[in-house]
N, C-alpha and C. Protein backbone atom coordinates (compact mmCIF):
# COMPACT_ATOMS: atom_id res chain seq x y z
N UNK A 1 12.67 -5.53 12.34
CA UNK A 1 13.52 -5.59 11.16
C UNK A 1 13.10 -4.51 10.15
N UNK A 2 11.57 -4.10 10.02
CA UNK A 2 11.26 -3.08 9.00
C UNK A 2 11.71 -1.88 9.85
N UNK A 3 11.72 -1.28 11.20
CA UNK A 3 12.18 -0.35 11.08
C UNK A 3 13.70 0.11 11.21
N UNK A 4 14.59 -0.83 11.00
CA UNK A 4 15.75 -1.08 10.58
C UNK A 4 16.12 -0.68 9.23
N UNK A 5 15.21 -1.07 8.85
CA UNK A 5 15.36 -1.29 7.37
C UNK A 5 14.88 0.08 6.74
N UNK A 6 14.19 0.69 7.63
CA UNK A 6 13.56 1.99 7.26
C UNK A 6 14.37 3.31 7.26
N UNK A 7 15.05 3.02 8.44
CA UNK A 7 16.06 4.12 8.64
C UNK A 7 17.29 4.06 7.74
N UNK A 8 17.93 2.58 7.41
CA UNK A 8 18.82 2.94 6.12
C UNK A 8 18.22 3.59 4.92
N UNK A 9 17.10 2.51 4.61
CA UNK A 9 16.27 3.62 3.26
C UNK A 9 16.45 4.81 3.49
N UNK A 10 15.88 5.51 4.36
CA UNK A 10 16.08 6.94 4.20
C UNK A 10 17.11 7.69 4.07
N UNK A 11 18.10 7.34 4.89
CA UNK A 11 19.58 7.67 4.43
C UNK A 11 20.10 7.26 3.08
N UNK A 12 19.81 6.35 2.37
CA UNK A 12 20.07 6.39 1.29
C UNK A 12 18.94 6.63 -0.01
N UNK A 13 17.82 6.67 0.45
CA UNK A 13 17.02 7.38 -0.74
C UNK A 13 16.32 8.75 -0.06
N UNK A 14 17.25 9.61 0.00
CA UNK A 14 16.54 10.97 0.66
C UNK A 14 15.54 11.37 -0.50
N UNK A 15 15.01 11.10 -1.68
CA UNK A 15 14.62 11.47 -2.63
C UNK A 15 13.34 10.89 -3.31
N UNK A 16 13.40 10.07 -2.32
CA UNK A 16 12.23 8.54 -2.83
C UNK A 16 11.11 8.47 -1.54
N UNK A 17 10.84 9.35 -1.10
CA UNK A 17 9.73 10.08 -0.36
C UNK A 17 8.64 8.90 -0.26
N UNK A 18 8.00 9.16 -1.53
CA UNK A 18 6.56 8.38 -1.90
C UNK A 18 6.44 7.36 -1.85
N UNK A 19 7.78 6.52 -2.22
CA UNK A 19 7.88 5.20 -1.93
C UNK A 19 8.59 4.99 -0.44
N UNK A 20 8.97 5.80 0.05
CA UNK A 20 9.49 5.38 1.68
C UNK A 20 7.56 5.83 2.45
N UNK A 21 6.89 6.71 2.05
CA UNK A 21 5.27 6.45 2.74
C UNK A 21 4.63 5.74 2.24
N UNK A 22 4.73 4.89 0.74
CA UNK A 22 3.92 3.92 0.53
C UNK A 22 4.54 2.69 1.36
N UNK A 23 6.16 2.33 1.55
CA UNK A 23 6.32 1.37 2.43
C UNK A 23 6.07 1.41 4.06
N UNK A 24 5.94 2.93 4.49
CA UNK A 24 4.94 2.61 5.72
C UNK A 24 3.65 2.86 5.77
N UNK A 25 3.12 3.16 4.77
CA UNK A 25 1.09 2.81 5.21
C UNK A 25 1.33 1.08 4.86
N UNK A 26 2.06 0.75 4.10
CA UNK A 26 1.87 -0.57 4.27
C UNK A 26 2.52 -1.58 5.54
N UNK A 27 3.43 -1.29 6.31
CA UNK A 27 3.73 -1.40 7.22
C UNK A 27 2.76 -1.46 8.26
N UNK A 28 1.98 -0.56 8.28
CA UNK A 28 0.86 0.05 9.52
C UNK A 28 -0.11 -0.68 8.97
N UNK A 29 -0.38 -1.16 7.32
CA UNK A 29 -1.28 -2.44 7.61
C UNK A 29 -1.37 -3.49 8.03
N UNK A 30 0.01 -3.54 7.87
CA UNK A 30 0.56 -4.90 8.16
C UNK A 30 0.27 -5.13 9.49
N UNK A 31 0.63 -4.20 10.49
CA UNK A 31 0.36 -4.35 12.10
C UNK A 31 -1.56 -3.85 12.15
N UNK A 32 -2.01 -3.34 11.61
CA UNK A 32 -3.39 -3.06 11.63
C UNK A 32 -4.16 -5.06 11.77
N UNK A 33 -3.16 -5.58 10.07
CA UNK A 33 -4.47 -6.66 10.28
C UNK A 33 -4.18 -7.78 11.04
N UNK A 34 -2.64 -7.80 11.25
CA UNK A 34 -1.68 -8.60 12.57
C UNK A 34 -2.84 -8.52 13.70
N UNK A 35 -3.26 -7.79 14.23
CA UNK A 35 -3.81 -7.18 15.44
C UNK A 35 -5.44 -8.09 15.30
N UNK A 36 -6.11 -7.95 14.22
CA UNK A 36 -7.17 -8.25 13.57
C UNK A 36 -7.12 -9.95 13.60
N UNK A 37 -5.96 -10.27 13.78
CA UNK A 37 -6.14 -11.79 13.37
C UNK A 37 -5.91 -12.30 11.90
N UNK A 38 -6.21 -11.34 10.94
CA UNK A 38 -5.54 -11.65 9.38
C UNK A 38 -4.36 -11.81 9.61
N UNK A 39 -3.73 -13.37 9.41
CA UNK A 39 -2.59 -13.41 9.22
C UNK A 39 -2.14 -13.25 7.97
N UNK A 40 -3.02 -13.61 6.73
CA UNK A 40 -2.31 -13.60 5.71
C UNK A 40 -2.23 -12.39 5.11
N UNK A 41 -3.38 -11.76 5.20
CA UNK A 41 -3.22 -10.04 4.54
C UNK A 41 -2.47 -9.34 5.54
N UNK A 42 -1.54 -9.77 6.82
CA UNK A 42 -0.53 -8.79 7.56
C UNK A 42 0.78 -9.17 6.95
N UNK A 43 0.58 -11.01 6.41
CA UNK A 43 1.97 -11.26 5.92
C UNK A 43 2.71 -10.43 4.63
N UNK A 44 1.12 -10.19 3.50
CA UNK A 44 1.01 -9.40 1.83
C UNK A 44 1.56 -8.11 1.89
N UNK A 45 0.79 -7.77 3.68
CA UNK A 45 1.19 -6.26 3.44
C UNK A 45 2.53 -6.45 4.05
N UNK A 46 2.98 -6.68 4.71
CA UNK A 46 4.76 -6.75 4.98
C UNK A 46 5.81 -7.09 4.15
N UNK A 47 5.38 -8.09 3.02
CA UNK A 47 6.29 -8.19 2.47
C UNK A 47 6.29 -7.33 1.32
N UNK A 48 5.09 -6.47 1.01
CA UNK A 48 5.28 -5.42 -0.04
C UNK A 48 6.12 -4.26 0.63
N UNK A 49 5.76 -3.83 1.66
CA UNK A 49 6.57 -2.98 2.97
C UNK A 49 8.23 -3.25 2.54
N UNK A 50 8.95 -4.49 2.53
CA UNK A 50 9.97 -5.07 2.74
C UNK A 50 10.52 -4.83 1.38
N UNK A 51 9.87 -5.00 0.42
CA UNK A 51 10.05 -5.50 -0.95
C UNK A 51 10.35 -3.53 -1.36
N UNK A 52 9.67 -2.76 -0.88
CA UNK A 52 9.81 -1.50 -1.40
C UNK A 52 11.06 -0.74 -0.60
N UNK A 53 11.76 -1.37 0.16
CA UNK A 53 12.60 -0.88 1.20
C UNK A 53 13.77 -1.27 0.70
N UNK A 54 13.92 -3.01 0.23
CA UNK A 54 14.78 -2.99 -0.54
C UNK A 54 14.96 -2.84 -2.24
N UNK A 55 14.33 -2.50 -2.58
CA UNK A 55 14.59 -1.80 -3.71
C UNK A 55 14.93 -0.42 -3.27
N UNK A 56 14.94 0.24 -2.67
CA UNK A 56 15.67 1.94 -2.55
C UNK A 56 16.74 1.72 -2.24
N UNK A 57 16.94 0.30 -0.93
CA UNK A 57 18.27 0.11 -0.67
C UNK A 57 19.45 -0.77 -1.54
N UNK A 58 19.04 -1.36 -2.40
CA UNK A 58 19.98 -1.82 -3.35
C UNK A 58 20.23 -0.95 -4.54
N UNK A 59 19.32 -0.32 -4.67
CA UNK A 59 19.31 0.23 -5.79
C UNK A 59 19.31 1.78 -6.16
């Protein structure tokens, strides 16, 4: 679903760069601590991931 969500962002915020790589290093934490067994710091970092994706896309 995030990289769904990634590819509209970019089409619609060609301009919002910093916040389309701050929503994937957080993404890649998200699967970093998934992997690790942190469930809850993979859930924090995904939904900040999610949360920055739609804000470019609504807005």
């Amino acid at each position: 679903m995030f990289e769904e969500n990634l590819q509209r962002a970019k089409e619609i915020g060609k301009h919002q760069n910093n916040i389309l790589e701050l929503a994937v290093q957080y993404y890649q934490d998200a699967k970093y601590y998934l992997e690790k067994g942190d469930y809850f710091t993979a859930f924090g970092c995904i939904n900040y991931a999610h949360g920055l994706l739609d804000a470019i896309i609504k807005f």
